[in-house]
N, C-alpha and C. Protein backbone atom coordinates (compact mmCIF):
# COMPACT_ATOMS: atom_id res chain seq x y z
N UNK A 1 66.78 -82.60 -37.47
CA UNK A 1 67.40 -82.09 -38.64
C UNK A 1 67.96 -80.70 -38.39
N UNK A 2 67.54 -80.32 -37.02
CA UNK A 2 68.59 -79.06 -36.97
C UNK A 2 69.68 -79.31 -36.40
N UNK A 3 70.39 -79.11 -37.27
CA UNK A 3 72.07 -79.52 -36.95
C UNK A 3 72.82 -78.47 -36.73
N UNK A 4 73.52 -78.01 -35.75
CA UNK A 4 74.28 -77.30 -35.83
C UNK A 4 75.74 -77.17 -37.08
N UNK A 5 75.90 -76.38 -37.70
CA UNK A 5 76.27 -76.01 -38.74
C UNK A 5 76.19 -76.73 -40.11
N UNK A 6 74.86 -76.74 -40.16
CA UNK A 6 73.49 -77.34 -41.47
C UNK A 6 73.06 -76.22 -41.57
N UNK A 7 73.42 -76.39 -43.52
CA UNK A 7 72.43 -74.50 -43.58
C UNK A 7 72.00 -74.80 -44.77
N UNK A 8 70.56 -73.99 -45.11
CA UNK A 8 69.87 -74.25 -46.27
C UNK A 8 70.50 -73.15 -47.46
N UNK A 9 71.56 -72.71 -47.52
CA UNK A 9 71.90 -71.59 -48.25
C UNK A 9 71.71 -70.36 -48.08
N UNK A 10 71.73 -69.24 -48.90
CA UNK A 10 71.56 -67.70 -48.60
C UNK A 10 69.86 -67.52 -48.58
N UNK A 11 69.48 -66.82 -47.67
CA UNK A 11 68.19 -66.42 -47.26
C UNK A 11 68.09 -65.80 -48.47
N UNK A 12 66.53 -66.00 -49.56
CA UNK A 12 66.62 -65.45 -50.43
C UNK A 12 65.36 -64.92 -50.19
N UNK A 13 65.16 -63.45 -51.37
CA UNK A 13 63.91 -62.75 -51.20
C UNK A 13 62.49 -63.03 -51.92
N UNK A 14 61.76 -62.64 -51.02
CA UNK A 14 60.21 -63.16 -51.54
C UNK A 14 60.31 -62.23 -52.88
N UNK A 15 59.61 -62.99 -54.52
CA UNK A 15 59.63 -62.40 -55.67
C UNK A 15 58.17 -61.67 -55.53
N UNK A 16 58.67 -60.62 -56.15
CA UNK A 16 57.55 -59.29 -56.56
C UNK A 16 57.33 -59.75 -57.42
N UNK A 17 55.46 -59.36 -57.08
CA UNK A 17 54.25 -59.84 -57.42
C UNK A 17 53.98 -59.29 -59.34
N UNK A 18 53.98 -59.68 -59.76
CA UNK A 18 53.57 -58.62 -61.21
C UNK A 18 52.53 -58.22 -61.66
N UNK A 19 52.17 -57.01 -61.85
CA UNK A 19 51.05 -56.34 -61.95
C UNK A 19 50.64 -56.57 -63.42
N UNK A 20 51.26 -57.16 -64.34
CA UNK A 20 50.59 -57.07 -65.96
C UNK A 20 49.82 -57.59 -65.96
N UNK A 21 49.76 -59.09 -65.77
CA UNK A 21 48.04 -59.67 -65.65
C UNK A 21 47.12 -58.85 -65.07
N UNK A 22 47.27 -58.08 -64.05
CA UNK A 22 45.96 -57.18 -63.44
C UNK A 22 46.05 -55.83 -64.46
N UNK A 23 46.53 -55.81 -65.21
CA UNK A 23 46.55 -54.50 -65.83
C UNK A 23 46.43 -54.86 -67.31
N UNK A 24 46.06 -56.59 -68.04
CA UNK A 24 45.71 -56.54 -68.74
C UNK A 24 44.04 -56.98 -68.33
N UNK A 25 43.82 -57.38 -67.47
CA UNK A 25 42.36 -57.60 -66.97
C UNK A 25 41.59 -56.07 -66.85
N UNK A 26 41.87 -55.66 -66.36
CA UNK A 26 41.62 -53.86 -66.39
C UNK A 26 41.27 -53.26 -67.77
N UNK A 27 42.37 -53.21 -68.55
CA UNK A 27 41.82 -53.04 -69.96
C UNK A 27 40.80 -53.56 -70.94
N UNK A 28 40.94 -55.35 -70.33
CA UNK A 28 39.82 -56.08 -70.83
C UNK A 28 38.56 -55.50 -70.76
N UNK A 29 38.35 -55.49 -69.16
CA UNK A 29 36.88 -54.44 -68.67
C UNK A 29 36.51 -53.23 -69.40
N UNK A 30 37.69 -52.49 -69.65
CA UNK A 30 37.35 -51.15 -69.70
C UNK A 30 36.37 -51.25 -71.36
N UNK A 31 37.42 -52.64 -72.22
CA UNK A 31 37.21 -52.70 -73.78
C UNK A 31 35.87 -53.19 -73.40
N UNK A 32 35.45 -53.83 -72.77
CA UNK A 32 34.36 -54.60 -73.13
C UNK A 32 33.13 -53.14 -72.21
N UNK A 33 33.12 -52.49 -71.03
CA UNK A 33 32.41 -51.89 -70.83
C UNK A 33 31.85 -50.26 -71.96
N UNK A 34 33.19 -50.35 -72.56
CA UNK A 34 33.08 -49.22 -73.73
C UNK A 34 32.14 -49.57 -74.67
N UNK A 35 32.79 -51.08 -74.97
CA UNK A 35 31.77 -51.44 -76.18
C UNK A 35 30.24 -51.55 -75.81
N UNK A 36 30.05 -52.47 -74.29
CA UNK A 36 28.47 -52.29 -74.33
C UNK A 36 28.02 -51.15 -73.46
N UNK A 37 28.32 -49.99 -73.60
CA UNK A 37 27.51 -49.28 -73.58
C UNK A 37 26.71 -48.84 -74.38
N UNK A 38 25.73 -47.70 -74.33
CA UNK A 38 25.43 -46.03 -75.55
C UNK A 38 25.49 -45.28 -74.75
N UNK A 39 26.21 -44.41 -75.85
CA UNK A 39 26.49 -43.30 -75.38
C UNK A 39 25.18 -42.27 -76.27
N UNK A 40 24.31 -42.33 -76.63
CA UNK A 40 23.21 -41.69 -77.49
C UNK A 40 22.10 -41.30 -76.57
N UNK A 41 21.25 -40.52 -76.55
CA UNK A 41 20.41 -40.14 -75.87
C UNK A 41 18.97 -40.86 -76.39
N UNK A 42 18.44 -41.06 -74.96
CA UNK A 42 17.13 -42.13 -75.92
C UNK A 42 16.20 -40.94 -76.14
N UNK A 43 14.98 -41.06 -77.39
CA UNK A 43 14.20 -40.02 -77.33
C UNK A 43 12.70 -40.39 -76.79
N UNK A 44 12.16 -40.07 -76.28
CA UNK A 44 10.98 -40.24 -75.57
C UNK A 44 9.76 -39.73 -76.04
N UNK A 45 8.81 -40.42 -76.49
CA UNK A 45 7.72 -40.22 -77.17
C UNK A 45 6.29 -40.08 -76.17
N UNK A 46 5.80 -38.73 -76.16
CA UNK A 46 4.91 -38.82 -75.31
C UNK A 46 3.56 -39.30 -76.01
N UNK A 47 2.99 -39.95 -74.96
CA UNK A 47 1.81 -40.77 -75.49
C UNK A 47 1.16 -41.09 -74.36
N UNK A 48 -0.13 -40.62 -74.36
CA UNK A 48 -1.38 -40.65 -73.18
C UNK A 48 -1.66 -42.34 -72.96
N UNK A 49 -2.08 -42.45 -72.21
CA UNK A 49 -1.82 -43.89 -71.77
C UNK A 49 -3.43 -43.85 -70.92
N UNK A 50 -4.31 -43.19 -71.28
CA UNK A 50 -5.57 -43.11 -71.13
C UNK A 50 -6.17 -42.80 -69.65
N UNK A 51 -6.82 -43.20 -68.99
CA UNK A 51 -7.03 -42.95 -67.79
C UNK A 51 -7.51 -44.51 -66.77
N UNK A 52 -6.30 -45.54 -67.30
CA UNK A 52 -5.86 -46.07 -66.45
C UNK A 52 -7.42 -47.06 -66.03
N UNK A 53 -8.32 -47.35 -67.15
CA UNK A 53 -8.98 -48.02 -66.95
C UNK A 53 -10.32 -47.38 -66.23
N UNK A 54 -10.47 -46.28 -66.04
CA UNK A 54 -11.36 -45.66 -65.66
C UNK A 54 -12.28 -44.95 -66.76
N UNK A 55 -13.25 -44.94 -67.22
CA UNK A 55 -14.15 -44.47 -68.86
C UNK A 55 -14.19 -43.20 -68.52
N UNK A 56 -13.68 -42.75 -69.74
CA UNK A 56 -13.82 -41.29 -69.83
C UNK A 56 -14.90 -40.74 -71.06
N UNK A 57 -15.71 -39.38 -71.01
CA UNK A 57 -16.72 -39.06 -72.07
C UNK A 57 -15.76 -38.93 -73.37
N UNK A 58 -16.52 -39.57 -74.42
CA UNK A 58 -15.66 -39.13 -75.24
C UNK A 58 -16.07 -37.71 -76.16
N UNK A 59 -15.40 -36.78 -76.64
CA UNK A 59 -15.94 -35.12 -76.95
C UNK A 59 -15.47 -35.31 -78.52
N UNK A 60 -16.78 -34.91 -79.18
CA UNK A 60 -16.24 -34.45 -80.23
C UNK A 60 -16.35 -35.41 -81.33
N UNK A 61 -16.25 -34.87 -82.74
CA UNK A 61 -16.26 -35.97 -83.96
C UNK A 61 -15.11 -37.53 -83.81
N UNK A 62 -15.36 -38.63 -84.53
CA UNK A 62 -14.60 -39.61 -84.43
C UNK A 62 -13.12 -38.87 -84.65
N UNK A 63 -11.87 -39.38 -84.50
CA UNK A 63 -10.80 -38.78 -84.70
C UNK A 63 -9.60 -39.94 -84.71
N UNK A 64 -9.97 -41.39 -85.26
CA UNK A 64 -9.04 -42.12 -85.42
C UNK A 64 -8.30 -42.04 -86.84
N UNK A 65 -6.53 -42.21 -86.42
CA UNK A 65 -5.60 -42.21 -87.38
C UNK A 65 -5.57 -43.23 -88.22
N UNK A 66 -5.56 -44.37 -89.07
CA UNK A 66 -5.30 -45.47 -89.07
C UNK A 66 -3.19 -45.07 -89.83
N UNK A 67 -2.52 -45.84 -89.43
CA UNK A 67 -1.12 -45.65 -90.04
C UNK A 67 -0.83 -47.10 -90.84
N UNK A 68 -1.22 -47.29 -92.31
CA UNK A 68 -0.95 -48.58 -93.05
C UNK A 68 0.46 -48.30 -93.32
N UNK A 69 1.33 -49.55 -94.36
CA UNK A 69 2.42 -49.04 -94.49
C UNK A 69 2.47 -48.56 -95.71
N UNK A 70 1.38 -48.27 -96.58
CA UNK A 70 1.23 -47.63 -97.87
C UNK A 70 0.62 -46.22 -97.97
N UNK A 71 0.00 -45.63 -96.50
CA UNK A 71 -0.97 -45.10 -96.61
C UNK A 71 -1.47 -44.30 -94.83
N UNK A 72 -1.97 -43.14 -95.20
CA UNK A 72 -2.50 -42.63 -93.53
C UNK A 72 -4.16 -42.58 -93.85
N UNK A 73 -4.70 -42.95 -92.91
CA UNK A 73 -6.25 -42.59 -93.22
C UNK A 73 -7.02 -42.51 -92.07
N UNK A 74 -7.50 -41.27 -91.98
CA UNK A 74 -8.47 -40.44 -91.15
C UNK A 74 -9.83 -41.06 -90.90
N UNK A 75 -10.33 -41.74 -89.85
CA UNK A 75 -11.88 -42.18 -90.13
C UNK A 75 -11.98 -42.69 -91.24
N UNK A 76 -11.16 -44.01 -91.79
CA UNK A 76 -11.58 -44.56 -93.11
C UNK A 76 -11.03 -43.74 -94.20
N UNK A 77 -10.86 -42.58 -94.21
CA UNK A 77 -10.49 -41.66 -95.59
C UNK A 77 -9.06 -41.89 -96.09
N UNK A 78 -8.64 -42.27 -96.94
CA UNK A 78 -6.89 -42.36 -97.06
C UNK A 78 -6.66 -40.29 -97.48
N UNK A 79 -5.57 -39.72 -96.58
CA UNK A 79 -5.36 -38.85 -96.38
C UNK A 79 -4.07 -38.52 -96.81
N UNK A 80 -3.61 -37.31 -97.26
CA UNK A 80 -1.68 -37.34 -97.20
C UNK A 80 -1.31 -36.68 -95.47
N UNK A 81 -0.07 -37.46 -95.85
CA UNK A 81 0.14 -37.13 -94.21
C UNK A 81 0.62 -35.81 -94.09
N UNK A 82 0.95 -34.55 -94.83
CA UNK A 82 1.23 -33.49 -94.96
C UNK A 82 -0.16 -33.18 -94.49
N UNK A 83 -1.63 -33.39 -95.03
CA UNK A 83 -3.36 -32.70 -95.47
C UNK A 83 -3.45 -32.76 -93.77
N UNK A 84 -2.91 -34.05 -93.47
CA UNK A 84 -3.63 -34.62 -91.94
C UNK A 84 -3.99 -33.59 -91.09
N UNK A 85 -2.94 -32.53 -90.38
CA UNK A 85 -3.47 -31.80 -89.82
C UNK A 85 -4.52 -30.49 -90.08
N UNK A 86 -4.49 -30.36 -91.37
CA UNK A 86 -5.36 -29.16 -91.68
C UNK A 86 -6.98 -30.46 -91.71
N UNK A 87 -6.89 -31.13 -92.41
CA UNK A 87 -8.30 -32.21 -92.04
C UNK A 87 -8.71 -33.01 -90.99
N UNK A 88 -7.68 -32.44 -90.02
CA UNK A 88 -8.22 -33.15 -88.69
C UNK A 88 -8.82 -31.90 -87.58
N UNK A 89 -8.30 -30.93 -88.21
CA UNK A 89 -8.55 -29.46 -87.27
C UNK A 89 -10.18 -29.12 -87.11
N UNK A 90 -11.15 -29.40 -88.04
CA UNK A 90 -12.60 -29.05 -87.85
C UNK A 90 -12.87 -30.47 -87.17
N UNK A 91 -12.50 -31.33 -87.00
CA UNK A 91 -13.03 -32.62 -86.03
C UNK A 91 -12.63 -32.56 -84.67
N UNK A 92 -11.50 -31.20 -84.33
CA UNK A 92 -11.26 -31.33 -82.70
C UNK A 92 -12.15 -30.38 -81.89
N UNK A 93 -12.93 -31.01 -80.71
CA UNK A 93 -13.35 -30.29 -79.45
C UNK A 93 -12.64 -28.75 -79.36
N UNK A 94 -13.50 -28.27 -78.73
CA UNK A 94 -12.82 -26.41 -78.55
C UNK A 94 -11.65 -26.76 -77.26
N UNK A 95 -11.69 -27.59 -76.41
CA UNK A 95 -10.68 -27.68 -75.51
C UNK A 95 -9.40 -28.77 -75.76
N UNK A 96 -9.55 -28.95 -76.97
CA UNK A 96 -8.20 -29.82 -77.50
C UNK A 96 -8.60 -31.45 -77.18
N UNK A 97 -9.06 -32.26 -77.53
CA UNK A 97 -9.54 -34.20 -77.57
C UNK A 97 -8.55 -34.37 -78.08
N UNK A 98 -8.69 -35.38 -77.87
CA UNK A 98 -7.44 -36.90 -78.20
C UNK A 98 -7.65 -37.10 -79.29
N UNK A 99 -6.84 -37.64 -80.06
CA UNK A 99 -6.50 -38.18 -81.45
C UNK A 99 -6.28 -39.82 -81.36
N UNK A 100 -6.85 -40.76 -81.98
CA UNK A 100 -6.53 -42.04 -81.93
C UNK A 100 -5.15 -42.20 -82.47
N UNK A 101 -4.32 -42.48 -82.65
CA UNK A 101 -3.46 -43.23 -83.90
C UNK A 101 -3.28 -45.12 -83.83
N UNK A 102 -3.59 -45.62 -84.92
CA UNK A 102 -3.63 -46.93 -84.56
C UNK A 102 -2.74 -47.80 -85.90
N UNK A 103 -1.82 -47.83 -85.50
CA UNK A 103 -0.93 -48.86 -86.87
C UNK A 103 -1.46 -49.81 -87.12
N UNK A 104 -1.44 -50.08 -88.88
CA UNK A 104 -2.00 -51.39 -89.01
C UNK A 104 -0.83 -52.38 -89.18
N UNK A 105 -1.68 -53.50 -89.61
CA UNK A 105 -0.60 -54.79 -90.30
C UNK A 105 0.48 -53.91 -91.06
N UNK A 106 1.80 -54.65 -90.88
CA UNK A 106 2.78 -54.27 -92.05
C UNK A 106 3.11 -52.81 -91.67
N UNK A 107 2.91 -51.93 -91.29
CA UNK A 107 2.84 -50.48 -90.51
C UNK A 107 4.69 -50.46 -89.75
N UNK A 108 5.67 -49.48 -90.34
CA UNK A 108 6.49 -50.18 -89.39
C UNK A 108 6.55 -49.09 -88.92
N UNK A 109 7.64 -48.92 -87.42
CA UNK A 109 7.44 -47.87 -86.54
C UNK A 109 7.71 -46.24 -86.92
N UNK A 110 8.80 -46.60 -87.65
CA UNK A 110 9.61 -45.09 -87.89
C UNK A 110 8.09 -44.42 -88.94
N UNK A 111 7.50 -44.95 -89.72
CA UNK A 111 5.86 -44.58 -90.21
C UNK A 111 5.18 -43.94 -89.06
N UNK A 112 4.71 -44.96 -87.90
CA UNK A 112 4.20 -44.41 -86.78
C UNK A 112 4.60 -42.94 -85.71
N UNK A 113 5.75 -43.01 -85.76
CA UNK A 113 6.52 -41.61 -85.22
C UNK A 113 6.49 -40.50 -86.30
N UNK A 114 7.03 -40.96 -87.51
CA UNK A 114 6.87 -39.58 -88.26
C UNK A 114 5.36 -39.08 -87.95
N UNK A 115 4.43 -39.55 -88.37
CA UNK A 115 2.49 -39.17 -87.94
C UNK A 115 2.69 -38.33 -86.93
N UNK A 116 2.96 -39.36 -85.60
CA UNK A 116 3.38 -38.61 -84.02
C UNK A 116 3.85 -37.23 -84.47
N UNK A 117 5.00 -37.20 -85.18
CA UNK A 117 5.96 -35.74 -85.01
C UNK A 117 5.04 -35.00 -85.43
N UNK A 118 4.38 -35.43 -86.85
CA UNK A 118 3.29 -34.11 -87.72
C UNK A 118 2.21 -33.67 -87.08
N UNK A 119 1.81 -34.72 -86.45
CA UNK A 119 0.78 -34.02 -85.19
C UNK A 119 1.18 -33.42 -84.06
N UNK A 120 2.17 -33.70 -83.23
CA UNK A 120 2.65 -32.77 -82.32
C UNK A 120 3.29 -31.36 -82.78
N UNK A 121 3.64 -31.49 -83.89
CA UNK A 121 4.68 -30.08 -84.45
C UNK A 121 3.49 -29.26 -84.54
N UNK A 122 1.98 -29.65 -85.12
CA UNK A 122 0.92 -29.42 -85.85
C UNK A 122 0.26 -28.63 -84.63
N UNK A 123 0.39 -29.07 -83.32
CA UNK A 123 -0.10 -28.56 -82.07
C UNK A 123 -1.31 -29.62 -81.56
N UNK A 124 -1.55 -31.03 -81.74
CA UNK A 124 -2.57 -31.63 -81.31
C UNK A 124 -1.33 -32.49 -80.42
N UNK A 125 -1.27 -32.62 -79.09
CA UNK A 125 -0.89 -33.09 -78.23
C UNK A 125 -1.32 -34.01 -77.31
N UNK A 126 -2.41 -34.82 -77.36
CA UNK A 126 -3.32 -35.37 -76.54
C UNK A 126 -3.21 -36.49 -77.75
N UNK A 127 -2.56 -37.59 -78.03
CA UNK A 127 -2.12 -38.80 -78.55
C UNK A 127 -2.36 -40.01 -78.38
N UNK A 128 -3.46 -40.81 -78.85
CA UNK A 128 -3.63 -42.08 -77.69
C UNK A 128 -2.91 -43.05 -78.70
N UNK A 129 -2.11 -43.98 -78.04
CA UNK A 129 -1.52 -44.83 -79.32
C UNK A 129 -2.46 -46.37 -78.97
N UNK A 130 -2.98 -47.03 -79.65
CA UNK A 130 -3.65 -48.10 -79.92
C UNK A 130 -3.02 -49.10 -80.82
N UNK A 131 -3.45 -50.35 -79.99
CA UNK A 131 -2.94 -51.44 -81.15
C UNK A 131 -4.22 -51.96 -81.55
């Protein structure tokens, strides 16, 4: 089939490639990586996590929180959560003990953290959280 003066027509040029599909894929990513991110800072709640299974003495008067969702109560006592720290202050050790806090049934979290904040703002820092 190669024939001398047989011709397939004018040599034509290879077509440029188009970049819009890759440049709507690009945007796709970018929409979808924007959306699942956060951009918010997480806040971190410190909380003693005990000693890891090893028994420690315990010092000092009982000192469990209970956190209902109607209610805070000290060793059984229903307490206001404003009183808490001035009625928990003659029950702590001279070198600062742990505080139980233990949510009950129905107890929901943002309850549990506010307690947390009033006691840490309060200066008792040694927090054991219990379920």
């Amino acid at each position: 089939m190669n024939q001398p003066g047989f011709s397939l027509g004018p040599r034509r040029h290879p077509r440029r490639m188009s970049l819009t599909p890759m440049i709507d894929v690009v945007f796709l990513l970018l929409i979808f990586f924007m959306l699942s991110s956060r951009f918010g800072l997480d806040a971190v709640l410190p909380i003693a996590g005990g000693a890891e299974g090893a028994g420690s003495e315990w010092q000092g008067a009982p000192r469990l929180i209970d956190v209902a969702p109607d209610a805070v109560l000290l060793n059984g006592v229903e307490t206001a959560q404003t009183d808490l720290p001035d009625a928990l202050r003659p029950l702590m050790p001279d070198d600062g003990g742990a505080v139980i806090l233990r949510p009950r049934d129905g107890a929901d979290l943002q309850r549990v953290v506010s307690v947390m904040d009033a006691l840490t703002v309060a200066g008792f820092g040694n927090i054991i959280l219990v379920e």
